[in-house]
Protein backbone atom coordinates (compact mmCIF):
# COMPACT_ATOMS: atom_id res chain seq x y z
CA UNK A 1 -155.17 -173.81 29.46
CA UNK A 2 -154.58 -176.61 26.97
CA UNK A 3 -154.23 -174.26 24.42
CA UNK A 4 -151.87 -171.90 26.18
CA UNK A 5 -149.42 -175.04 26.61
CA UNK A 6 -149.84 -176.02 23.09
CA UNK A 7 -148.92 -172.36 21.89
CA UNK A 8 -145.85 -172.39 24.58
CA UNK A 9 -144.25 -175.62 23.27
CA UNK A 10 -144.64 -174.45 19.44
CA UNK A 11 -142.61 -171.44 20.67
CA UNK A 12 -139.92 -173.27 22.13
CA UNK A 13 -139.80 -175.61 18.98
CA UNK A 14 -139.57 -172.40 17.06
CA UNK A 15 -137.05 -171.04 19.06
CA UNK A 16 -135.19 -174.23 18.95
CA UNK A 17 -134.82 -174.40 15.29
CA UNK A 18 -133.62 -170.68 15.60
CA UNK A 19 -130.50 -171.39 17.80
CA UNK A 20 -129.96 -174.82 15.64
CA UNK A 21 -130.41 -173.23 11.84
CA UNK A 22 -126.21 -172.21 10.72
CA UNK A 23 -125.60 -168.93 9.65
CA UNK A 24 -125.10 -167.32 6.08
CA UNK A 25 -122.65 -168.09 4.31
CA UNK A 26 -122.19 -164.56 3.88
CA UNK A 27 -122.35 -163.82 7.62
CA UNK A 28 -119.77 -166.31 8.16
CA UNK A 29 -117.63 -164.61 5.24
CA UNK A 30 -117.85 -161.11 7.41
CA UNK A 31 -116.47 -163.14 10.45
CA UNK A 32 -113.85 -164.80 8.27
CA UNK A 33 -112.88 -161.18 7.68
CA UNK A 34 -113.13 -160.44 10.74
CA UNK A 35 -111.33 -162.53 13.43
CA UNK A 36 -108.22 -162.56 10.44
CA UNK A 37 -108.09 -158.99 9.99
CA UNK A 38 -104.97 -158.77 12.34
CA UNK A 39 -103.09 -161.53 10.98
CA UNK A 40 -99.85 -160.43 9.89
CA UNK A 41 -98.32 -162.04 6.57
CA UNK A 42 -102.09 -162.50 4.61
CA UNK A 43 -101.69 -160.21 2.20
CA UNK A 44 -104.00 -157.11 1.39
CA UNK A 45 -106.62 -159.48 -0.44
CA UNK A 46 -106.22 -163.00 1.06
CA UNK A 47 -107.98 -165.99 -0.37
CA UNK A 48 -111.78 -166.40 1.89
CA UNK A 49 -113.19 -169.90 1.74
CA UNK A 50 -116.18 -170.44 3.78
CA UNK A 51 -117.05 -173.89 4.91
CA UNK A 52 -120.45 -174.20 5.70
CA UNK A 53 -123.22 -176.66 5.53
CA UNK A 54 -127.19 -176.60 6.16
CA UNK A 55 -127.40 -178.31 9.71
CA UNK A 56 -125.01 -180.10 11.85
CA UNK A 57 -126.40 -183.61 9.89
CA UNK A 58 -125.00 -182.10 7.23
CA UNK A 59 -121.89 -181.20 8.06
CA UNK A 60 -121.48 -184.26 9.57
CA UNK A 61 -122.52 -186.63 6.11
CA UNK A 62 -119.66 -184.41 4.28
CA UNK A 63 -117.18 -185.45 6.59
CA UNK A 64 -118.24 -188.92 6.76
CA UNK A 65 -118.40 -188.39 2.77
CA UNK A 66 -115.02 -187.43 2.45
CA UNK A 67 -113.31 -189.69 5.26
CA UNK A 68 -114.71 -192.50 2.59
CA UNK A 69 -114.56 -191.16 -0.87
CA UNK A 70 -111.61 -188.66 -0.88
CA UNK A 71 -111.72 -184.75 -1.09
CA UNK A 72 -114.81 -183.15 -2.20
CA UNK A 73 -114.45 -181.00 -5.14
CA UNK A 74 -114.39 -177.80 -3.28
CA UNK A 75 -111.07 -179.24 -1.05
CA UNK A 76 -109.76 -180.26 -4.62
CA UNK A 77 -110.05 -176.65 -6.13
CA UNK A 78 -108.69 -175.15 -2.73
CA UNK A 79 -105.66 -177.65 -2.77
CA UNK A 80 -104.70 -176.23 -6.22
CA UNK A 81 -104.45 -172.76 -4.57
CA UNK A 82 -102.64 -174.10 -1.43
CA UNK A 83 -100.47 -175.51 -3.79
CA UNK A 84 -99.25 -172.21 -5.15
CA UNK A 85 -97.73 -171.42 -1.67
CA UNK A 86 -94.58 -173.61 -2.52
CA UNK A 87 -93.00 -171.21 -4.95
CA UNK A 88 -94.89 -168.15 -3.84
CA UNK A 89 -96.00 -165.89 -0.69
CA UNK A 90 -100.18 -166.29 -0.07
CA UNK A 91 -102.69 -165.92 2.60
CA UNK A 92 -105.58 -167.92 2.66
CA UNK A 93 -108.52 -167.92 5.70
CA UNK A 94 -110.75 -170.48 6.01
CA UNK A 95 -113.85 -171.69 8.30
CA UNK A 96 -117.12 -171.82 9.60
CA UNK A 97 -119.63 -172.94 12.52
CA UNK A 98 -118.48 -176.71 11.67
CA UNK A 99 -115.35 -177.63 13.48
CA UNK A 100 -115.02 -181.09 12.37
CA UNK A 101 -116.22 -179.93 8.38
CA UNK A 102 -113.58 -177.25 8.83
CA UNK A 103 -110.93 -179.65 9.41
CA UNK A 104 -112.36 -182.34 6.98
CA UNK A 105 -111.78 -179.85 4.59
CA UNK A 106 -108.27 -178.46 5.18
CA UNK A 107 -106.70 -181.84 5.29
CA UNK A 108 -108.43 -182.74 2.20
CA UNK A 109 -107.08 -179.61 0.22
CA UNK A 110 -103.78 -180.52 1.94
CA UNK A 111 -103.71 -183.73 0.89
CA UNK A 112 -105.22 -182.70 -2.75
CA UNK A 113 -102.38 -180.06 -2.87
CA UNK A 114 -99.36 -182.41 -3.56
CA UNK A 115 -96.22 -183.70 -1.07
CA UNK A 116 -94.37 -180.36 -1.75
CA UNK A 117 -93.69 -178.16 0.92
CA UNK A 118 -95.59 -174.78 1.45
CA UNK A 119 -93.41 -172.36 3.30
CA UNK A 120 -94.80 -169.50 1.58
CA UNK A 121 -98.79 -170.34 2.75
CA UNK A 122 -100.22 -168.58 5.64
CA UNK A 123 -102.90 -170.08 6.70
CA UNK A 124 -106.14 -169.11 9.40
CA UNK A 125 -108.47 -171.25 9.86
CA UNK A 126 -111.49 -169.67 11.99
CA UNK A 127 -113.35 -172.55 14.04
CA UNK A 128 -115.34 -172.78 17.50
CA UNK A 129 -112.35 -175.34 17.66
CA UNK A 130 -108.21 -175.62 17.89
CA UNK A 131 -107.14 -177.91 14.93
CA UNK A 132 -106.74 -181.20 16.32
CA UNK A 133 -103.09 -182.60 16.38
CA UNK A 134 -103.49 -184.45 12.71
CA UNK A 135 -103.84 -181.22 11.00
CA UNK A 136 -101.18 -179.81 13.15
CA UNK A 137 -98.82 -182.39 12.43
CA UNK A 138 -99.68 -181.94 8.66
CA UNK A 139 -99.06 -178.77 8.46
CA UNK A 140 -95.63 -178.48 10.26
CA UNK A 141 -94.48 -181.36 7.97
CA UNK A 142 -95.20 -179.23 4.84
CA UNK A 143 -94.33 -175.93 6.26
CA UNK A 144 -97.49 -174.08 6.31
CA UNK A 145 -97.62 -171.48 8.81
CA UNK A 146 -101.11 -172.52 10.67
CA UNK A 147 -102.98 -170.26 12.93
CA UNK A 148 -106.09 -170.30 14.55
CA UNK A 149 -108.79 -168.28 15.41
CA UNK A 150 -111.76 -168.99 17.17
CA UNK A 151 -115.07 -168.66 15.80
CA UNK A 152 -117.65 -168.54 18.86
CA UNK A 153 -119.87 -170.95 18.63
């Protein structure tokens, strides 16, 4: 009997760890592609960025990380591309299983992108979550067209 309830609760540890453990990155590129496919104004090829991390832990130290130290490199490289939608059309999607990482990170590339205003960036960013009002507000200030599409979680 002992032995039965020792193999039952390694099971449900196992199974657990199975719900908890993130997906690919490439599975969450194929949903990128996905849930933005009928976004008008992207573009035939528009820019994917995946935002991903290992566990929620670790999607929670990058934000932390970056709320202290600045953008990470990879919201650095991504604000040089947002940048390019102030003198010409571009689509970008972005996203991932971390809501809070997925916002982290488009402020950050925002921010890393200049003061200039983007009217020419579309932008999707596919979360479990809305953006929250900040990014919002950021994003009608520099004219990027925003919209969301929702990743389930």
């Amino acid at each position: 009997m002992a032995g039965w309830r020792n193999g039952s609760w390694i099971v449900g540890v196992v199974l657990l760890l199975a719900c908890a453990t993130p997906p690919t990155d490439a599975k969450v590129e194929d949903d990128l592609r996905w849930y933005s496919a009928d976004v008008p104004g992207l573009g035939r090829a528009p820019r994917i960025v995946v935002v991903n991390a290992g566990s929620s832990m670790d999607a929670w130290s990058r934000v932390t990380e970056s709320t202290a130290d600045g953008p990470s490199i990879q919201a650095q490289a991504l604000g040089r591309d947002l940048a390019k939608g102030a003198r010409q059309r571009i689509g970008i999607v972005i996203g991932g299983p971390f809501p809070k990482l997925n916002e982290r990170t488009v402020l950050d590339a925002l921010t890393a992108s200049g003061k200039e205003a983007l009217p020419g960036l579309t932008l999707v960013l596919v979360s479990p979550q809305p953006p929250e009002e900040d990014l919002r507000r950021v994003a009608t200030r520099r004219r990027v067209r925003l919209i969301h599409r929702s990743l389930p979680e």
